[in-house]
Protein backbone atom coordinates (compact mmCIF):
# COMPACT_ATOMS: atom_id res chain seq x y z
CA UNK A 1 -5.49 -77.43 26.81
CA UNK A 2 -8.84 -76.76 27.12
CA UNK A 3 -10.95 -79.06 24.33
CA UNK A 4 -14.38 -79.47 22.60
CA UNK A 5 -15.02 -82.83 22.11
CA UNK A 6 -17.33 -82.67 19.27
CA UNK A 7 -17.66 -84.92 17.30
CA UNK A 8 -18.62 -83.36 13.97
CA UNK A 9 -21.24 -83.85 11.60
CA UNK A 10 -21.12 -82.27 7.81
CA UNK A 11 -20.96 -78.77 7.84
CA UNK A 12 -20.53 -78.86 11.86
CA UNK A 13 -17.06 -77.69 11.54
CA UNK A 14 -18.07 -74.65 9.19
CA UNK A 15 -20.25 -73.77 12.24
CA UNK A 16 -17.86 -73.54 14.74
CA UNK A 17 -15.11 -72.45 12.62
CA UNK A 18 -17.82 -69.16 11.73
CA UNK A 19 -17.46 -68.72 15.65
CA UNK A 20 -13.79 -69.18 16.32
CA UNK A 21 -12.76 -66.42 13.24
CA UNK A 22 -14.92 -64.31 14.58
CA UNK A 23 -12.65 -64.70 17.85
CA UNK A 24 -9.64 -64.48 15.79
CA UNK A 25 -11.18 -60.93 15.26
CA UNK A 26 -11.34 -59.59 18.44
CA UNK A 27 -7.76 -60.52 19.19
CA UNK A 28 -6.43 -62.98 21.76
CA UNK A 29 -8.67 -63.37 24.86
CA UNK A 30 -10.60 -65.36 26.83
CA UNK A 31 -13.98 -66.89 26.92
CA UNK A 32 -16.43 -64.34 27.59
CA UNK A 33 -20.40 -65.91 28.55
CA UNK A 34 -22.02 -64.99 25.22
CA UNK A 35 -19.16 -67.24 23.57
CA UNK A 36 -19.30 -70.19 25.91
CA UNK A 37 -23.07 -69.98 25.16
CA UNK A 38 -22.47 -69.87 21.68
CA UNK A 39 -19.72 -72.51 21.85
CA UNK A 40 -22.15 -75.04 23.74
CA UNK A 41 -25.04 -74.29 21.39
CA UNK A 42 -23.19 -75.24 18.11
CA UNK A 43 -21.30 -78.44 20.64
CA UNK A 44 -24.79 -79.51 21.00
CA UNK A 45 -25.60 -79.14 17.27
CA UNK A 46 -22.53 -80.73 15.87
CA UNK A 47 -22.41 -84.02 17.85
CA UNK A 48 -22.81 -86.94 15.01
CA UNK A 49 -24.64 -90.09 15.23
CA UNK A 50 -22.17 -92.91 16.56
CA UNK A 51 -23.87 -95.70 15.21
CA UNK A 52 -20.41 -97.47 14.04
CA UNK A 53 -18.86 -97.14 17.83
CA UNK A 54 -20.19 -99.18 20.60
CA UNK A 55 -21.60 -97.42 23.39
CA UNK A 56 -19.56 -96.17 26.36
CA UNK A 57 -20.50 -96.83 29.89
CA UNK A 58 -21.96 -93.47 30.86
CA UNK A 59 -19.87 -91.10 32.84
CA UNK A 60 -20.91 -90.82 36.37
CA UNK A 61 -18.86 -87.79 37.11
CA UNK A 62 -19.59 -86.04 34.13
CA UNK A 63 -22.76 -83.70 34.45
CA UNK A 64 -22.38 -80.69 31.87
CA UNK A 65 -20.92 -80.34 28.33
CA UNK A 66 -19.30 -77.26 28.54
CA UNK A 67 -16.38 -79.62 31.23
CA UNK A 68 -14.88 -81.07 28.24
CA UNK A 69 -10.95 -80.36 29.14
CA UNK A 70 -6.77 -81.62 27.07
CA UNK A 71 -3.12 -81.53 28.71
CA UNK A 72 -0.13 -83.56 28.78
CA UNK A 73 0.98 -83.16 32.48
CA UNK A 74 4.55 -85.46 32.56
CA UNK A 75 7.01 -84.95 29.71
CA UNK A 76 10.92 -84.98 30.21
CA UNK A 77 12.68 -82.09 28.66
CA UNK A 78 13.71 -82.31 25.21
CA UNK A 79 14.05 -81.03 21.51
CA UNK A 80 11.15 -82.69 20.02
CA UNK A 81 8.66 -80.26 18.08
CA UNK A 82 5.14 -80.05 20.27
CA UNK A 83 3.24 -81.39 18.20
CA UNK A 84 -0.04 -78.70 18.68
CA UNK A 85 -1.50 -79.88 15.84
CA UNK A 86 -2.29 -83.23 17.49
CA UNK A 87 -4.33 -81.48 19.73
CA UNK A 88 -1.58 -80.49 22.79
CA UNK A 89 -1.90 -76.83 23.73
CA UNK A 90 -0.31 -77.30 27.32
CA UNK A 91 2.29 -79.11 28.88
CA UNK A 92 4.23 -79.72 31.75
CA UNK A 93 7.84 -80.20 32.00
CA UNK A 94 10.11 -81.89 34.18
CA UNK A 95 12.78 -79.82 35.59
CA UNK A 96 15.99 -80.60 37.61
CA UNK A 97 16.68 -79.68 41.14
CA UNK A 98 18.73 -76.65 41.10
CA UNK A 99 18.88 -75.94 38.00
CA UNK A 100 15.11 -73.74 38.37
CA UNK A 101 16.01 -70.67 36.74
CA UNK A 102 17.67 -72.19 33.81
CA UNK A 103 14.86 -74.73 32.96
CA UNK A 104 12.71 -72.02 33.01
CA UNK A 105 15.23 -70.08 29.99
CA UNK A 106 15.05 -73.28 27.80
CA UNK A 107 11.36 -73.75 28.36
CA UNK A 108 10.92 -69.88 27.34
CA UNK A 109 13.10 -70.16 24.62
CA UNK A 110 13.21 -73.58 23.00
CA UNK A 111 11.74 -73.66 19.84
CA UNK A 112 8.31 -75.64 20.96
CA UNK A 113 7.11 -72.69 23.17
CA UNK A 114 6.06 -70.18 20.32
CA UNK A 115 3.18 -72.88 19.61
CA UNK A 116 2.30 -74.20 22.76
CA UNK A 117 1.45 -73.13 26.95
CA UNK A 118 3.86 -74.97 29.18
CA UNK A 119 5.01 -74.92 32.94
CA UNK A 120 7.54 -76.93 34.62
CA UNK A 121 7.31 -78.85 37.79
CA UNK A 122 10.70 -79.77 39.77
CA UNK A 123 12.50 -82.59 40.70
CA UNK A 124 14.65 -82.78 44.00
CA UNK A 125 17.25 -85.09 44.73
CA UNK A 126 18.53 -83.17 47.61
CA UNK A 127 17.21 -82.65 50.85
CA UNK A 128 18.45 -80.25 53.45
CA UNK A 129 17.72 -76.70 55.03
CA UNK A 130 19.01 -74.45 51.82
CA UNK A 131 16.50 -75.92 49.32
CA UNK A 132 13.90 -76.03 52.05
CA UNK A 133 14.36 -72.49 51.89
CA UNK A 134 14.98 -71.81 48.26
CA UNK A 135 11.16 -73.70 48.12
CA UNK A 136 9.55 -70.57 49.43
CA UNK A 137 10.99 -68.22 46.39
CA UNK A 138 9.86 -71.64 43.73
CA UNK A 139 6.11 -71.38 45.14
CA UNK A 140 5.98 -67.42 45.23
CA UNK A 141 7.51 -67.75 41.42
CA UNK A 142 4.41 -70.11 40.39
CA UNK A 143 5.64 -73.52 40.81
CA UNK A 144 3.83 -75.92 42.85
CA UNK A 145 4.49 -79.40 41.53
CA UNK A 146 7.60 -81.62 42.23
CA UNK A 147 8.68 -84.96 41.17
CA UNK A 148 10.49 -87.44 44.00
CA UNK A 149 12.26 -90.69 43.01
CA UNK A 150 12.36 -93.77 45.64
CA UNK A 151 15.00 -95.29 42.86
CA UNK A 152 17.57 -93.80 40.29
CA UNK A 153 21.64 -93.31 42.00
CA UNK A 154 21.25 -89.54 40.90
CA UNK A 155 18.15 -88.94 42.43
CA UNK A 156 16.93 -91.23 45.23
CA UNK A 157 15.55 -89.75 48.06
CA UNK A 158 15.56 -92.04 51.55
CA UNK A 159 12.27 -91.93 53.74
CA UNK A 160 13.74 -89.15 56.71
CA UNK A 161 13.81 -86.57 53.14
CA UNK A 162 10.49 -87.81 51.69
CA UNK A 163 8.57 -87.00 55.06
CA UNK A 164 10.04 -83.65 55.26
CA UNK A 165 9.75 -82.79 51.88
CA UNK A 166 5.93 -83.38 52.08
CA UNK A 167 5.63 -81.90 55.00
CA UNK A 168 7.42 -78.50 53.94
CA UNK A 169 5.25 -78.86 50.90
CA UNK A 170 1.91 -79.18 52.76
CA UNK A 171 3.12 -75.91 54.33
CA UNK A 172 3.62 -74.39 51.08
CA UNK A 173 0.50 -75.30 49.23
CA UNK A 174 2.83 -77.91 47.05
CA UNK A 175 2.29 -81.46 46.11
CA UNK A 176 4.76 -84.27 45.09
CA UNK A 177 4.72 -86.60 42.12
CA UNK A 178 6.81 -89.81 43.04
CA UNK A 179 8.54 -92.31 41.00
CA UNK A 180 7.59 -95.66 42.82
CA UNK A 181 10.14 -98.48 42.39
CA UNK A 182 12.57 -100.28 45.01
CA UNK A 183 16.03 -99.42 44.58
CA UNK A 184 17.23 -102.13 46.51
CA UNK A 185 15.17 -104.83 45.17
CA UNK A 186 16.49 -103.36 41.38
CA UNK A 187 20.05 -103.34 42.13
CA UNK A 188 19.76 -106.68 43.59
CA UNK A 189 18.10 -108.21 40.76
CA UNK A 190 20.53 -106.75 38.02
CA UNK A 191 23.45 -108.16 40.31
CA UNK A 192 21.56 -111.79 40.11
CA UNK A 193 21.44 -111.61 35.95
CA UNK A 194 25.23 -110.82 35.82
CA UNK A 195 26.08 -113.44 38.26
CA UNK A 196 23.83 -116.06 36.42
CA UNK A 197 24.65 -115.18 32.62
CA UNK A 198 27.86 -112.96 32.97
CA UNK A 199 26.74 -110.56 31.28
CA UNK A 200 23.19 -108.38 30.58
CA UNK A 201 22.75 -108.08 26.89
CA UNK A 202 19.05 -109.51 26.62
CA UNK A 203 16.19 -107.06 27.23
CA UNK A 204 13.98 -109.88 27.83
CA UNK A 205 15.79 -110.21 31.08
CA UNK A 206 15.24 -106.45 31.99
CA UNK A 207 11.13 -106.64 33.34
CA UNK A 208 12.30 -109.05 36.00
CA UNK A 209 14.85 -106.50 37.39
CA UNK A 210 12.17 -104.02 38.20
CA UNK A 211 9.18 -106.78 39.21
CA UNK A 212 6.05 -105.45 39.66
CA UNK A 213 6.32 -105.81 43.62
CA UNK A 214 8.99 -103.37 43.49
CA UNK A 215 6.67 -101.13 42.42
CA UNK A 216 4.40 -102.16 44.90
CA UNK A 217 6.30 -101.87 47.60
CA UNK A 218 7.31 -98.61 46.97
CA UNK A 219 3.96 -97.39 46.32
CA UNK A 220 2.87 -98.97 49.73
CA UNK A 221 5.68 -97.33 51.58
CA UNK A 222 5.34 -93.83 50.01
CA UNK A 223 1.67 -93.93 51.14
CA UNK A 224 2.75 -94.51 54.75
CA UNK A 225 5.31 -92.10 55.13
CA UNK A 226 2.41 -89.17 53.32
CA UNK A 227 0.04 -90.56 55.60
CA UNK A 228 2.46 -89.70 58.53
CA UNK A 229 3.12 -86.51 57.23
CA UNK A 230 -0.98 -85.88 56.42
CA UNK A 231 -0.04 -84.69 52.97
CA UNK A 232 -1.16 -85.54 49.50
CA UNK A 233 0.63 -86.97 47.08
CA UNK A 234 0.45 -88.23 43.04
CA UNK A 235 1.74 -91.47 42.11
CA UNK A 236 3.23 -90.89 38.49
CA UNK A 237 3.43 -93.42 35.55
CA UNK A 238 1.56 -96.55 37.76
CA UNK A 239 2.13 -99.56 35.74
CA UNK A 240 0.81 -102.40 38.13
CA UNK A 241 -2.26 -103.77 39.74
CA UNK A 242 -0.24 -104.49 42.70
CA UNK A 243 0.41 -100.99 42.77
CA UNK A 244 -3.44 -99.82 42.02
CA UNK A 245 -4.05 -102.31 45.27
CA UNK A 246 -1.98 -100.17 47.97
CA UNK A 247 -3.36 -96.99 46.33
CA UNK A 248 -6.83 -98.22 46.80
CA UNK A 249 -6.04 -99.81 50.73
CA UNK A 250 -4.68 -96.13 51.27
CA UNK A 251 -7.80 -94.50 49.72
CA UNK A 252 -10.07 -96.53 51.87
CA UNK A 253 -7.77 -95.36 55.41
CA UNK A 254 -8.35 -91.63 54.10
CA UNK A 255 -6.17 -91.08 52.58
CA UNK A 256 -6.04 -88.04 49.13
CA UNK A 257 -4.02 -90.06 46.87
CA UNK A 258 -4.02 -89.28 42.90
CA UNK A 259 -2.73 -91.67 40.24
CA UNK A 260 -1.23 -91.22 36.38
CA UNK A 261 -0.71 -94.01 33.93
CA UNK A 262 0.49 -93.79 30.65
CA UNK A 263 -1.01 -95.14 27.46
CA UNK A 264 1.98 -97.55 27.36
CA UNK A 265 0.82 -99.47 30.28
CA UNK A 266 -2.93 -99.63 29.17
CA UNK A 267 -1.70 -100.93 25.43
CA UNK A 268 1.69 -102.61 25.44
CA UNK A 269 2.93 -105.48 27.12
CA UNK A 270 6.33 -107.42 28.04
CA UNK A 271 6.36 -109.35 25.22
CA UNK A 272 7.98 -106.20 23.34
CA UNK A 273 11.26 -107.02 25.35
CA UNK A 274 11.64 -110.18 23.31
CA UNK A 275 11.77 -108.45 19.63
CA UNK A 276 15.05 -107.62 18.15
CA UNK A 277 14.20 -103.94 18.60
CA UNK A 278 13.65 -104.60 22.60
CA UNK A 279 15.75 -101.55 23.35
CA UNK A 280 13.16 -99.07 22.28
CA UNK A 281 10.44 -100.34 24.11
CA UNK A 282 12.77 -99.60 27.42
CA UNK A 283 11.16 -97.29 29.79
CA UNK A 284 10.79 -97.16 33.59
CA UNK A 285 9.06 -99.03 35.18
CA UNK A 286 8.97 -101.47 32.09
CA UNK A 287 5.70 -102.27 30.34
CA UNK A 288 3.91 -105.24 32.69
CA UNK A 289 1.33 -108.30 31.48
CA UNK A 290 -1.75 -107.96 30.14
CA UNK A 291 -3.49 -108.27 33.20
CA UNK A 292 -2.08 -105.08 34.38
CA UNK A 293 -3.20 -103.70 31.51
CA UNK A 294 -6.80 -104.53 32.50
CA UNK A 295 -6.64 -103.53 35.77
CA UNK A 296 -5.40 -100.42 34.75
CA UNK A 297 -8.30 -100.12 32.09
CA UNK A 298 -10.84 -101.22 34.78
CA UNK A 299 -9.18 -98.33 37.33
CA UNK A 300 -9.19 -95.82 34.47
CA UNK A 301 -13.11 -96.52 33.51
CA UNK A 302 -14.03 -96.21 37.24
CA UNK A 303 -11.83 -92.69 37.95
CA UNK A 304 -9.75 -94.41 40.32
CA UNK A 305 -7.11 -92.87 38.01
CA UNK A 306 -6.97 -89.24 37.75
CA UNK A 307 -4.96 -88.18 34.53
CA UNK A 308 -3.57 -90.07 31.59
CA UNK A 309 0.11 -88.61 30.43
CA UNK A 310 2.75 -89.99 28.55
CA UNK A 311 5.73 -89.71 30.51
CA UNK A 312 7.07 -88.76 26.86
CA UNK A 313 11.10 -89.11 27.07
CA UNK A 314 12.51 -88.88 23.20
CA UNK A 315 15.74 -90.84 23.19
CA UNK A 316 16.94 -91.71 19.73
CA UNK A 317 17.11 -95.59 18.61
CA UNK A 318 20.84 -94.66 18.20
CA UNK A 319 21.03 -93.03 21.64
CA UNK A 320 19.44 -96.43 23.18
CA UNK A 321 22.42 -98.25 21.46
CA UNK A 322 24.67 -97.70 24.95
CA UNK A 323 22.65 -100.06 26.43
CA UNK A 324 23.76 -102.84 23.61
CA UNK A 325 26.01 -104.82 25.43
CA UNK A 326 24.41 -104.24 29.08
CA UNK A 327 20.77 -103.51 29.08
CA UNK A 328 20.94 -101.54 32.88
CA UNK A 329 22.73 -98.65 30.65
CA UNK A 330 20.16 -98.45 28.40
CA UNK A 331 18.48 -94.62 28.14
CA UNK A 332 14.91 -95.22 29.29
CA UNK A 333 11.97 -93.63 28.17
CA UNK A 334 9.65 -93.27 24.82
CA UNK A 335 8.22 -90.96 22.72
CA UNK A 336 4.48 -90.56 22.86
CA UNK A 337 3.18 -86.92 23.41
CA UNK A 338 1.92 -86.74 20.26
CA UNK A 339 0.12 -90.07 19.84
CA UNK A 340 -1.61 -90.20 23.25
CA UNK A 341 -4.81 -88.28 22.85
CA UNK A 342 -5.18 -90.56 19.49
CA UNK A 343 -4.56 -93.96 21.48
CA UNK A 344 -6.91 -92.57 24.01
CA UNK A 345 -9.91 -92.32 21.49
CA UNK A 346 -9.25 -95.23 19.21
CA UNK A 347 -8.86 -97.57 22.32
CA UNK A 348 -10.84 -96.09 24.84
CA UNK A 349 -13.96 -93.93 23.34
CA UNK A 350 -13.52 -95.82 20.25
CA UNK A 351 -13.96 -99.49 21.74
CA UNK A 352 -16.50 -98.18 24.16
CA UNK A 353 -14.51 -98.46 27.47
CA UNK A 354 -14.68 -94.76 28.45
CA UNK A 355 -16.80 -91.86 27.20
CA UNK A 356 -15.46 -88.61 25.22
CA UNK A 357 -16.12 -86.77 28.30
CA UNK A 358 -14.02 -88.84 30.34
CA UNK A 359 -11.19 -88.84 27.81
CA UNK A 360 -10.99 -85.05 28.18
CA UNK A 361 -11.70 -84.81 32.30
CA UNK A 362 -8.06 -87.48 32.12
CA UNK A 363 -6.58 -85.48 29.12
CA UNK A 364 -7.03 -81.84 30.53
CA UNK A 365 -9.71 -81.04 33.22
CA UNK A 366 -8.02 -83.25 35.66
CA UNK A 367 -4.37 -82.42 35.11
CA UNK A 368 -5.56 -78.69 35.46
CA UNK A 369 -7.02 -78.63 38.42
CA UNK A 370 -4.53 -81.05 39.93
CA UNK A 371 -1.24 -79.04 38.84
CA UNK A 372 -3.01 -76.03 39.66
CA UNK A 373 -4.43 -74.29 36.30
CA UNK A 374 -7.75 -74.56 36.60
CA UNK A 375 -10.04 -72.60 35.37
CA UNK A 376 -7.60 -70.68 33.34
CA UNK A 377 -6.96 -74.15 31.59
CA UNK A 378 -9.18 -76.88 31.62
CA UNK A 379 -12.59 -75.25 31.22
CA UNK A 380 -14.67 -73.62 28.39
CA UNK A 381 -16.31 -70.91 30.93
CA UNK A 382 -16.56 -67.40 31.23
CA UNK A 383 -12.62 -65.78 31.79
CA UNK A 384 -10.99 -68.93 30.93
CA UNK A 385 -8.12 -68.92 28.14
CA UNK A 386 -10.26 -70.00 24.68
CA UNK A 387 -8.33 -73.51 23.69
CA UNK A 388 -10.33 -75.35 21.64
CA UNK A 389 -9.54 -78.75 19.82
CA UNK A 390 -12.03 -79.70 17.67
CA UNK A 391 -11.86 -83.57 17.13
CA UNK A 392 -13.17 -85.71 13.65
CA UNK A 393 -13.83 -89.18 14.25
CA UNK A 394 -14.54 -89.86 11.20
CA UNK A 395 -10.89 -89.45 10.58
CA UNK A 396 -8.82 -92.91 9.53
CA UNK A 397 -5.22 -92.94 9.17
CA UNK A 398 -1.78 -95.29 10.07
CA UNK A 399 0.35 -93.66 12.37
CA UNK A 400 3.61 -93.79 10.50
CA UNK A 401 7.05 -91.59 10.40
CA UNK A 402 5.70 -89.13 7.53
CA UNK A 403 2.92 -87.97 10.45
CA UNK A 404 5.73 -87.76 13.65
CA UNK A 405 6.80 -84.61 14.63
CA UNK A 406 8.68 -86.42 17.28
CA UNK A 407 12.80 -85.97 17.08
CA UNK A 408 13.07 -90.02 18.42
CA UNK A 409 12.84 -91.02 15.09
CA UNK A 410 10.26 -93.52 16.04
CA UNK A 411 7.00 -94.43 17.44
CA UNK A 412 6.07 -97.98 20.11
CA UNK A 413 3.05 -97.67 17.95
CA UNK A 414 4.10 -97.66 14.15
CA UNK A 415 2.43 -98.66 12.02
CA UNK A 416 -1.00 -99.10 13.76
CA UNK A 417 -4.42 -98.01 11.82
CA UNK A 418 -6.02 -95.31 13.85
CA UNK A 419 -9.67 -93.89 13.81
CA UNK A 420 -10.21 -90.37 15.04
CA UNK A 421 -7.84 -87.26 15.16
CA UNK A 422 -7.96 -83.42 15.84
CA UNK A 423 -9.06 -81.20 12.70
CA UNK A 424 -7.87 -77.99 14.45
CA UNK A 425 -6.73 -76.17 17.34
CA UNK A 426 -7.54 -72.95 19.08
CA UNK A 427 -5.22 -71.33 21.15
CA UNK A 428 -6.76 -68.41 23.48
CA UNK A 429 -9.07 -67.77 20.60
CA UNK A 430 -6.89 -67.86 17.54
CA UNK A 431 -6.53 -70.44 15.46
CA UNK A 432 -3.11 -72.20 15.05
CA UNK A 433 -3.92 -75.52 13.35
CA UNK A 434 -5.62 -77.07 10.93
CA UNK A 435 -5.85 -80.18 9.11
CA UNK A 436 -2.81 -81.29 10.30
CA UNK A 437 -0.41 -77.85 9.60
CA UNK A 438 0.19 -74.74 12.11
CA UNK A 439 -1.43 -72.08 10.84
CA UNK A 440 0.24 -69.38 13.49
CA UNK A 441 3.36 -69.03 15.10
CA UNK A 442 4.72 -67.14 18.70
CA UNK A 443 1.44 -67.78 20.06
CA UNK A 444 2.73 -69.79 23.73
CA UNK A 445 3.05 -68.93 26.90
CA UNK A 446 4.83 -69.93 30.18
CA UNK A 447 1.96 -70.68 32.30
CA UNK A 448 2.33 -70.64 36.30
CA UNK A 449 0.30 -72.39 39.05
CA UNK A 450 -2.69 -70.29 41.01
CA UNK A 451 -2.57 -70.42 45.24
CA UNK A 452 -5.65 -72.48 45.16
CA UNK A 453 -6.98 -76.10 46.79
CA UNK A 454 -6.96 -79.07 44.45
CA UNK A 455 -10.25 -79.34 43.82
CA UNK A 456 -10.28 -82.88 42.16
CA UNK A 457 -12.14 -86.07 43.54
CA UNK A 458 -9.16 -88.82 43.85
CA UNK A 459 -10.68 -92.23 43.44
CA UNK A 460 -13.01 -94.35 45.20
């Protein structure tokens, strides 16, 4: 997870590579302070001159090399490949309530573990005095994180079971990532398009079902009822600047309130629901205007948004085909675990709207210390687990199907021409990828969550 953004000039790889085989040597391990030394020294050394890339704003929050961090922090379970050659070496998975102990088997056992770290974090969708219970055996077992949904038939909570939840996990040590949309306002909306056209088969219809005041409102509502219970809480996958407005109103009250966005909301926009391939582009909450996109962009640039993950959910262009003659039954979600960190430096240290720092503090130091991994992930320091990803941006390439080790099928991004990718990947000190191909196998690990404070700044 952890990553060394350096960007490499000739023979700057041979350097570090010199370093990392002599780690290979002494086994799997982490840093110890002669290597982080010796890591910095040659990060120093190996940074290139970036006289083709504009200049980034400078990094306020970003005061020493060696914090550098890479994780995705939001996927939904499924059989894709990890894809640790593009530069993921930790992940976290989205589990369903009470079914703990057996997302924990598939994570240990599916066939993307042997190359990459992961956790889980888990989802409730019932409330009552059993699984209040059961939460005290989750936390002692490592687990921390949960996801909440305000919408979704299967897994709506009302506002009595959000307050307790957060309050029983402020007991804990816990925090809640919540799924902000109106369920009311939805439902209500899909009834309107089936009363006005008889049916739903045009996607183009489906953004206005889930407005962006849904979100809003949901957002503004879940702040209230944490700030009643005087508990934390992460707003996943924000997609609107209406949203970003109540998160900021609630910052200024007091309020600890962290934020994720997805690289779908900074780079794609509604227009996708008009193509005749609309169905793919599907996802929850759908992709907003271009102004969202900018406020998003300006919130990301400033830190008032705390990690950047993908929300990566792999249904196949045949699976979305249920949705064919009634959009509402469309599988939502996209692939996208593997292109993120190369969307994130093309678009954003690329074009000069963030720095590389800042690209790994949203990629991995951030999601660390906010799902609790930090410094085992998240750091190069003394004692923390060796993951290295050492990134060429001289690198140009199309992302295209031949590249995707994605089981969707597809990409929301084919076919665009990219600028900067990994060249290899360290995993605790061994090296398990290069150029593009794993060069080690059975080398993850199930990862669990420390009993320590968030120590994360949350906005502005």
């Amino acid at each position: 997870m952890t990553v060394a953004t350096t960007v490499l000039k000739p023979g700057g790889y041979q350097r570090i590579k010199q370093i990392a085989e002599k780690l290979d040597k002494m086994g799997v391990q982490p840093f110890t302070g002669v290597q982080v030394e010796a890591l910095r020294g040659l990060a120093e050394s190996a940074v290139s001159d970036r006289h083709h890339v504009k200049p980034a704003k400078p990094a306020k929050s970003r005061k020493s090399r060696e914090r550098v961090p890479l994780l995705n922090c939001h996927t939904a379970p499924c059989e894709d490949a990890c894809p640790i050659h593009q530069e993921i070496t930790s992940y976290v998975a989205l589990a369903g309530e009470g079914k703990y102990d057996e997302a924990l088997s598939v994570i240990l056992n599916r066939n993307a573990l042997p190359f990459i770290t992961g956790t889980i974090y888990l989802a409730l969708s019932d409330w009552n005095e059993s699984v209040s219970r059961e939460l005290n055996d989750v936390v002692r077992g490592g687990i921390r994180s949960f996801k909440l949904y305000m919408t979704y038939d299967a897994m709506v909570m009302d506002d009595k079971s959000i307050y307790e939840v957060l309050v029983r996990l402020k007991e804990l040590g816990g925090i809640a990532g919540v799924h902000c949309e109106n369920r009311g306002i939805i439902d209500a909306e899909l009834a309107q398009v089936l009363r006005k056209k008889g049916h739903r088969r045009d996607v183009s219809d489906y953004p206005g079902t889930r407005p962006n005041l849904a979100e809003a409102e949901a957002v503004s509502r879940l702040l209230k009822i944490a700030a009643c219970a005087g508990a934390p809480v992460i707003i996943v996958h924000l997609s609107t600047k209406e949203g970003l407005r109540e998160v900021e109103q609630a910052r200024a009250a007091g309020q600890t309130v962290y934020v994720e966005t997805c690289p779908q909301y900074l780079l794609l926009d509604e227009s996708r629901y008009r193509l005749p391939e609309a169905r793919l582009y599907m996802c929850a909450p759908p992709l907003r205007t271009e102004a969202d996109q900018e406020a998003l962009w300006d919130a990301v640039c400033a830190g008032q948004i705390q990690t950047l993950a993908t929300d990566h959910c792999s249904f196949t262009a045949g699976q979305k085909e249920a949705g064919a003659e009634d959009f509402s039954r469309t599988p939502c979600g996209m692939p996208g675990a593997q292109e993120r960190p190369l969307l994130l430096w093309h678009y954003g240290v690329g074009t000069g709207r963030i720095t590389a720092e800042q690209m790994c503090a949203l990629l991995s130091e951030n999601p660390a210390r906010l799902y609790r991994l930090y410094p085992k992930k998240g750091v190069i320091a003394p004692g923390s687990d060796a993951d290295l990803v050492i990134w060429d941006e001289r690198a140009s390439y199309t992302l295209s199907q031949d590249l995707r080790q994605s089981a969707a099928g597809y990409s929301p991004f084919e076919g665009t021409r990219m600028a900067g990718r990994p060249s290899a990947v360290w995993l605790r000190g061994r090296l398990v990828a290069a150029d593009g191909a794993l060069t080690a196998e059975n080398t993850g690990r199930y990862v669990t969550a420390a009993d320590t404070e968030i120590l994360l700044q949350h906005g502005h």
